[in-house]
PDB file of N, CA and C in Angstrom:
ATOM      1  N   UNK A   1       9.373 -20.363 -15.329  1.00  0.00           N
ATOM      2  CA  UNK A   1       9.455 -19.304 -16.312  1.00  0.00           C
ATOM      3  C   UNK A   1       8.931 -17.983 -15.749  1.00  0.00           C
ATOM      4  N   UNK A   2       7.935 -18.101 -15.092  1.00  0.00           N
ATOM      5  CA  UNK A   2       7.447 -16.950 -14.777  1.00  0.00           C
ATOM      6  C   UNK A   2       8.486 -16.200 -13.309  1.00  0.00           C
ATOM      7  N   UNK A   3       8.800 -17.065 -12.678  1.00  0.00           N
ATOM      8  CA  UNK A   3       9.539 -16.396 -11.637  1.00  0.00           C
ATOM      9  C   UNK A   3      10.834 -15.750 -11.937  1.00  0.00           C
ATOM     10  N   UNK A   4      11.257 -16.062 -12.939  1.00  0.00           N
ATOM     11  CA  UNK A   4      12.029 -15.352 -14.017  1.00  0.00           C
ATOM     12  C   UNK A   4      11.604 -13.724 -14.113  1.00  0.00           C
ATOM     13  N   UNK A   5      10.410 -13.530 -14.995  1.00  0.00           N
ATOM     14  CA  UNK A   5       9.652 -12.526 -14.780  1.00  0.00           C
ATOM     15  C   UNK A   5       9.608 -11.988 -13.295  1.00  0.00           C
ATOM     16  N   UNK A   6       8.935 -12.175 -12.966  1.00  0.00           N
ATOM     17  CA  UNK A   6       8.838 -11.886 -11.309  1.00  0.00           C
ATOM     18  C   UNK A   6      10.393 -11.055 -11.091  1.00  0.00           C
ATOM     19  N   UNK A   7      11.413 -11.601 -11.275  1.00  0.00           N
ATOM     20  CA  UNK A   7      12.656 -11.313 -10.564  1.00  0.00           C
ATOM     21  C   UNK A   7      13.541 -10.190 -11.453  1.00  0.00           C
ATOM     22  N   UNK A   8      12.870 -10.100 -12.662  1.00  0.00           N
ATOM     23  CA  UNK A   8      13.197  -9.443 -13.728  1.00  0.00           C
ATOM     24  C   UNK A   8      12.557  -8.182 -13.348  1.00  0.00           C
ATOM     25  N   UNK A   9      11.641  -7.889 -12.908  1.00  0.00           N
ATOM     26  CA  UNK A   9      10.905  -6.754 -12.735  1.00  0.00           C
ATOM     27  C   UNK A   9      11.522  -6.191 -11.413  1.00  0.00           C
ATOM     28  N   UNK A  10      10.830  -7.018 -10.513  1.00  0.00           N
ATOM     29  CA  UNK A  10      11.436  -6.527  -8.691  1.00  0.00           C
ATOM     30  C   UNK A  10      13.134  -6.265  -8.927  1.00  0.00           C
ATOM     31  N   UNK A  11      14.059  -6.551  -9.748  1.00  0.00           N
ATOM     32  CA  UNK A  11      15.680  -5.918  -9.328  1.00  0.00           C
ATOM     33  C   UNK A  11      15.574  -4.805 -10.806  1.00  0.00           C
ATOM     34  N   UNK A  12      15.075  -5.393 -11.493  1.00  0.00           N
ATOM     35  CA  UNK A  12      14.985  -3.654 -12.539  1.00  0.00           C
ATOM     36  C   UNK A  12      13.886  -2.363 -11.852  1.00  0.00           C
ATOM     37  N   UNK A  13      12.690  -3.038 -10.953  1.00  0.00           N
ATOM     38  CA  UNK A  13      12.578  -1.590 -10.307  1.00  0.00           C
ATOM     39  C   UNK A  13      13.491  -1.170  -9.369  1.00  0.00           C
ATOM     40  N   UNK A  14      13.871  -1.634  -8.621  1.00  0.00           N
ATOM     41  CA  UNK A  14      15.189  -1.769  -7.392  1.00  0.00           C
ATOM     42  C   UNK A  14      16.079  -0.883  -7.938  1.00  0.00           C
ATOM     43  N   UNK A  15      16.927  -1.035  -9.211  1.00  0.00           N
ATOM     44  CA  UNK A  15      17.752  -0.283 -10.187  1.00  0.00           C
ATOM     45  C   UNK A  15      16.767   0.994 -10.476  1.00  0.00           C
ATOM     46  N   UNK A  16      15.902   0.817 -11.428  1.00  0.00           N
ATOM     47  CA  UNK A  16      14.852   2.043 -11.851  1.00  0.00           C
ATOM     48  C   UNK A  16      15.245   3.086 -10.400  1.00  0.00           C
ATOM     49  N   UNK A  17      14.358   2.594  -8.985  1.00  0.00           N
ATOM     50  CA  UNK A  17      14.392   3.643  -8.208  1.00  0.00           C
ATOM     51  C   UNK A  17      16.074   4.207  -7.571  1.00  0.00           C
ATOM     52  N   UNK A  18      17.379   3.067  -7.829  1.00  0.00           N
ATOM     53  CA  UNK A  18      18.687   3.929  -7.506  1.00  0.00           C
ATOM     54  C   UNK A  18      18.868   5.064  -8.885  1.00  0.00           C
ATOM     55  N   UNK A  19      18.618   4.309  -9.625  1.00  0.00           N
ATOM     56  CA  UNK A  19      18.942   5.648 -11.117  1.00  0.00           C
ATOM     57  C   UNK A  19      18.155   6.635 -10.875  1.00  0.00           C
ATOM     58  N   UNK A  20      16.732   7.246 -10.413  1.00  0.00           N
ATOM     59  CA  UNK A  20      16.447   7.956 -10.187  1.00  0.00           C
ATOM     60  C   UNK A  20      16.810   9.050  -9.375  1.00  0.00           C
ATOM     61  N   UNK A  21      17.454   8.656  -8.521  1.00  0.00           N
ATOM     62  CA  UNK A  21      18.392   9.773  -7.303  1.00  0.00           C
ATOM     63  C   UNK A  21      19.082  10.590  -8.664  1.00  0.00           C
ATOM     64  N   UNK A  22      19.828   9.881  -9.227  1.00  0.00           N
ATOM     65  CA  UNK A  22      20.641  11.267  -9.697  1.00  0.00           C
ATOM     66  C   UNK A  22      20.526  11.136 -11.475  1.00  0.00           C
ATOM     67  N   UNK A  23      18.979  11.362 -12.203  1.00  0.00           N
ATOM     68  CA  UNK A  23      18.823  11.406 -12.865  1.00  0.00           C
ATOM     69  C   UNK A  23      17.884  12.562 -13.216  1.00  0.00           C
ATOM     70  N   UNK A  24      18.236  13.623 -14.691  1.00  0.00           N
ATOM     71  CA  UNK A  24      17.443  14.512 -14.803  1.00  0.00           C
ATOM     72  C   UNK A  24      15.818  14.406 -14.429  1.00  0.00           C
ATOM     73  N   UNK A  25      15.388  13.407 -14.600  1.00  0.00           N
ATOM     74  CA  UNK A  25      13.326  13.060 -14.286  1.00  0.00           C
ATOM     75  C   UNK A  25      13.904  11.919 -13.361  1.00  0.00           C
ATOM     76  N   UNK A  26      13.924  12.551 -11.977  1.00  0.00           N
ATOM     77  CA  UNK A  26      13.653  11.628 -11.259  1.00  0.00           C
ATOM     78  C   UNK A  26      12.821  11.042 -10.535  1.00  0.00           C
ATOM     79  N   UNK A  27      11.495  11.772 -10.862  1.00  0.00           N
ATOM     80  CA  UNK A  27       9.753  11.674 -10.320  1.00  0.00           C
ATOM     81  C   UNK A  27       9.420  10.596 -11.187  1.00  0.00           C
ATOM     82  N   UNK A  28       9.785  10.428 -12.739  1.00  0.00           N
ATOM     83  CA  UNK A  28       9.281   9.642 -13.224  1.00  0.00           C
ATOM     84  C   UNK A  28       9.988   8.333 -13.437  1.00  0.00           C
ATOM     85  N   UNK A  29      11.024   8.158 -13.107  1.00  0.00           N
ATOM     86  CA  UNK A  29      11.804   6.530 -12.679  1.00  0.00           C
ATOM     87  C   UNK A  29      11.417   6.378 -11.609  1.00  0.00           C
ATOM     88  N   UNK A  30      11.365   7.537 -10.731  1.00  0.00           N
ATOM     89  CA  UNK A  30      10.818   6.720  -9.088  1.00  0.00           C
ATOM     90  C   UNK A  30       9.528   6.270  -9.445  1.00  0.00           C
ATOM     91  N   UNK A  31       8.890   6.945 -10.392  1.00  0.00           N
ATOM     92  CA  UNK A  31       7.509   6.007 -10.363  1.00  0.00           C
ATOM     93  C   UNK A  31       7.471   4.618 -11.000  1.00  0.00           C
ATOM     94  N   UNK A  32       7.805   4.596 -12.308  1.00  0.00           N
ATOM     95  CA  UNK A  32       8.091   3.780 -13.207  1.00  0.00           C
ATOM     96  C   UNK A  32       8.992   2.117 -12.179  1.00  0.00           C
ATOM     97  N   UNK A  33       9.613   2.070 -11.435  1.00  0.00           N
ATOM     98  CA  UNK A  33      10.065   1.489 -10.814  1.00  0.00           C
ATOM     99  C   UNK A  33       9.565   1.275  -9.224  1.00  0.00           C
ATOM    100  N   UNK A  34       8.606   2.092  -9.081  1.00  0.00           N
ATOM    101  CA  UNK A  34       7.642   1.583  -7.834  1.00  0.00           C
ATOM    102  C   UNK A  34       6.806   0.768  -8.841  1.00  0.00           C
ATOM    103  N   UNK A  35       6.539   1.174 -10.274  1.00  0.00           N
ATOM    104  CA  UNK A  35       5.246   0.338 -10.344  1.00  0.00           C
ATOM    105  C   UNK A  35       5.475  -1.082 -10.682  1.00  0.00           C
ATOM    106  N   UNK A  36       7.069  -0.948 -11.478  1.00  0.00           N
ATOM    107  CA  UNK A  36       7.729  -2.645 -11.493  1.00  0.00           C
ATOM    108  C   UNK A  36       7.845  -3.093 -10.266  1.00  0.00           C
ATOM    109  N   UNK A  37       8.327  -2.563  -9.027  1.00  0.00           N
ATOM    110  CA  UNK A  37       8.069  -3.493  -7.888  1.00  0.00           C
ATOM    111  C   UNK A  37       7.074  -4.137  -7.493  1.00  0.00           C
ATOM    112  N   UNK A  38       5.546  -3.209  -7.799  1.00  0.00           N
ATOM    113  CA  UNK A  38       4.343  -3.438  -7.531  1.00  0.00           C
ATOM    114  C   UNK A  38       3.880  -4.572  -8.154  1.00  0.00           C
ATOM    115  N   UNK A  39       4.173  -4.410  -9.798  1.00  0.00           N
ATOM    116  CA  UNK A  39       4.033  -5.639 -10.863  1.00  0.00           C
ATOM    117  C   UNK A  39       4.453  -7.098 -10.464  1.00  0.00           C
ATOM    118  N   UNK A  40       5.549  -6.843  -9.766  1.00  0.00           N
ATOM    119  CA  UNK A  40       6.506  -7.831  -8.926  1.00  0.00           C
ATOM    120  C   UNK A  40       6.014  -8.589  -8.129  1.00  0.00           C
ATOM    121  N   UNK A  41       5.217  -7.969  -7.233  1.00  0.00           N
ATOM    122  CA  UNK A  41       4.460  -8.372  -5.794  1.00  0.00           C
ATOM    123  C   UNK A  41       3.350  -8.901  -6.456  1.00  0.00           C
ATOM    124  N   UNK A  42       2.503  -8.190  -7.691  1.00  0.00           N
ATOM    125  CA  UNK A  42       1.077  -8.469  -7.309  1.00  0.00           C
ATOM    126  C   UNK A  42       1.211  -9.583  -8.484  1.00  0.00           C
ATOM    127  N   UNK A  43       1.987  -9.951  -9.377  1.00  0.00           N
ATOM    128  CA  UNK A  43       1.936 -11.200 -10.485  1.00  0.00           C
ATOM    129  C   UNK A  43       1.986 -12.483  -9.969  1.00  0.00           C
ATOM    130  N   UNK A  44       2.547 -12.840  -8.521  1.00  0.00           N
ATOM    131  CA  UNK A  44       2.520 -14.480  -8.204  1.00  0.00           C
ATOM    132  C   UNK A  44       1.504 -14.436  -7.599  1.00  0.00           C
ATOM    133  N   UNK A  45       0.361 -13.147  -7.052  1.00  0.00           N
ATOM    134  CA  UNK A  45      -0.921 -12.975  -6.252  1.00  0.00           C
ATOM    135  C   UNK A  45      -1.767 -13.436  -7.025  1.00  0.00           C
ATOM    136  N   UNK A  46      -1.861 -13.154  -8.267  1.00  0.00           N
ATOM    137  CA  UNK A  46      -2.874 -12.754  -9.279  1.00  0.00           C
ATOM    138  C   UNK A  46      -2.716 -14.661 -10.107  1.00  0.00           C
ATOM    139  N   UNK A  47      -1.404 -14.803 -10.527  1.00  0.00           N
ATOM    140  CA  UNK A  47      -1.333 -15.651 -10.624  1.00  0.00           C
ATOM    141  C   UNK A  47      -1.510 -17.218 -10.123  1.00  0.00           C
ATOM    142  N   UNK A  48      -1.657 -17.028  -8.367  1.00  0.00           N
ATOM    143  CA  UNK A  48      -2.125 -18.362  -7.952  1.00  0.00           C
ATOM    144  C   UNK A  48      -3.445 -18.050  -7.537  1.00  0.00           C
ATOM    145  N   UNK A  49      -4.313 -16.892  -7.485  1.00  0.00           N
ATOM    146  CA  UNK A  49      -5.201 -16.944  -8.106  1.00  0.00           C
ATOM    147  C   UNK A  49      -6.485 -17.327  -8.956  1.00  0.00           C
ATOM    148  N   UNK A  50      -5.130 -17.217 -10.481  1.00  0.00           N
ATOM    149  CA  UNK A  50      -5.595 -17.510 -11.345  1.00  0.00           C
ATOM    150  C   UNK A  50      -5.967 -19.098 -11.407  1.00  0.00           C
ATOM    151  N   UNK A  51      -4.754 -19.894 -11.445  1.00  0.00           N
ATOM    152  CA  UNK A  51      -4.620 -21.241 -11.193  1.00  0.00           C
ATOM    153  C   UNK A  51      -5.692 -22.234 -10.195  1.00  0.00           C
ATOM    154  N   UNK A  52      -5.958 -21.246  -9.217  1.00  0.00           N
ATOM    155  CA  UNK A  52      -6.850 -22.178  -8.143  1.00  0.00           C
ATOM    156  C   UNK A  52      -8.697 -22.075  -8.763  1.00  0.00           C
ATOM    157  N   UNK A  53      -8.831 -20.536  -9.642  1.00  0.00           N
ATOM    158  CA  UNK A  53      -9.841 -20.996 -10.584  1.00  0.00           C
ATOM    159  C   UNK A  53     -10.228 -22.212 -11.269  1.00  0.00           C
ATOM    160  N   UNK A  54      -9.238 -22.299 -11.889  1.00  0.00           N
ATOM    161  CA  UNK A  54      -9.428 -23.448 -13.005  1.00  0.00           C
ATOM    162  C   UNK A  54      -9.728 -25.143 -12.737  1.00  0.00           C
TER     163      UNK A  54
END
């Protein structure tokens, strides 16, 4: 379920940062979509993580 998520984020920022090239605010999709990539990367980090706590 979660890698779902994961993959949902990393190709909608992927998209986020092509729509930005030729969109009126394109400072703020390029960001908005670096930070879903980021979300992307750092949720299976955080998440095994989490798991090896418990």
């Amino acid at each position: 379920m979660l890698f779902v998520l994961y993959l949902i984020l990393l190709i909608g920022g992927m998209v986020l940062l092509g729509i930005s090239f030729a969109s009126p605010l394109p400072a703020l999709l390029f960001v908005v979509g670096l930070l879903c990539i980021v979300l992307a990367v750092a949720l299976p980090i955080s998440a095994g993580a989490f798991e090896q706590r418990k």
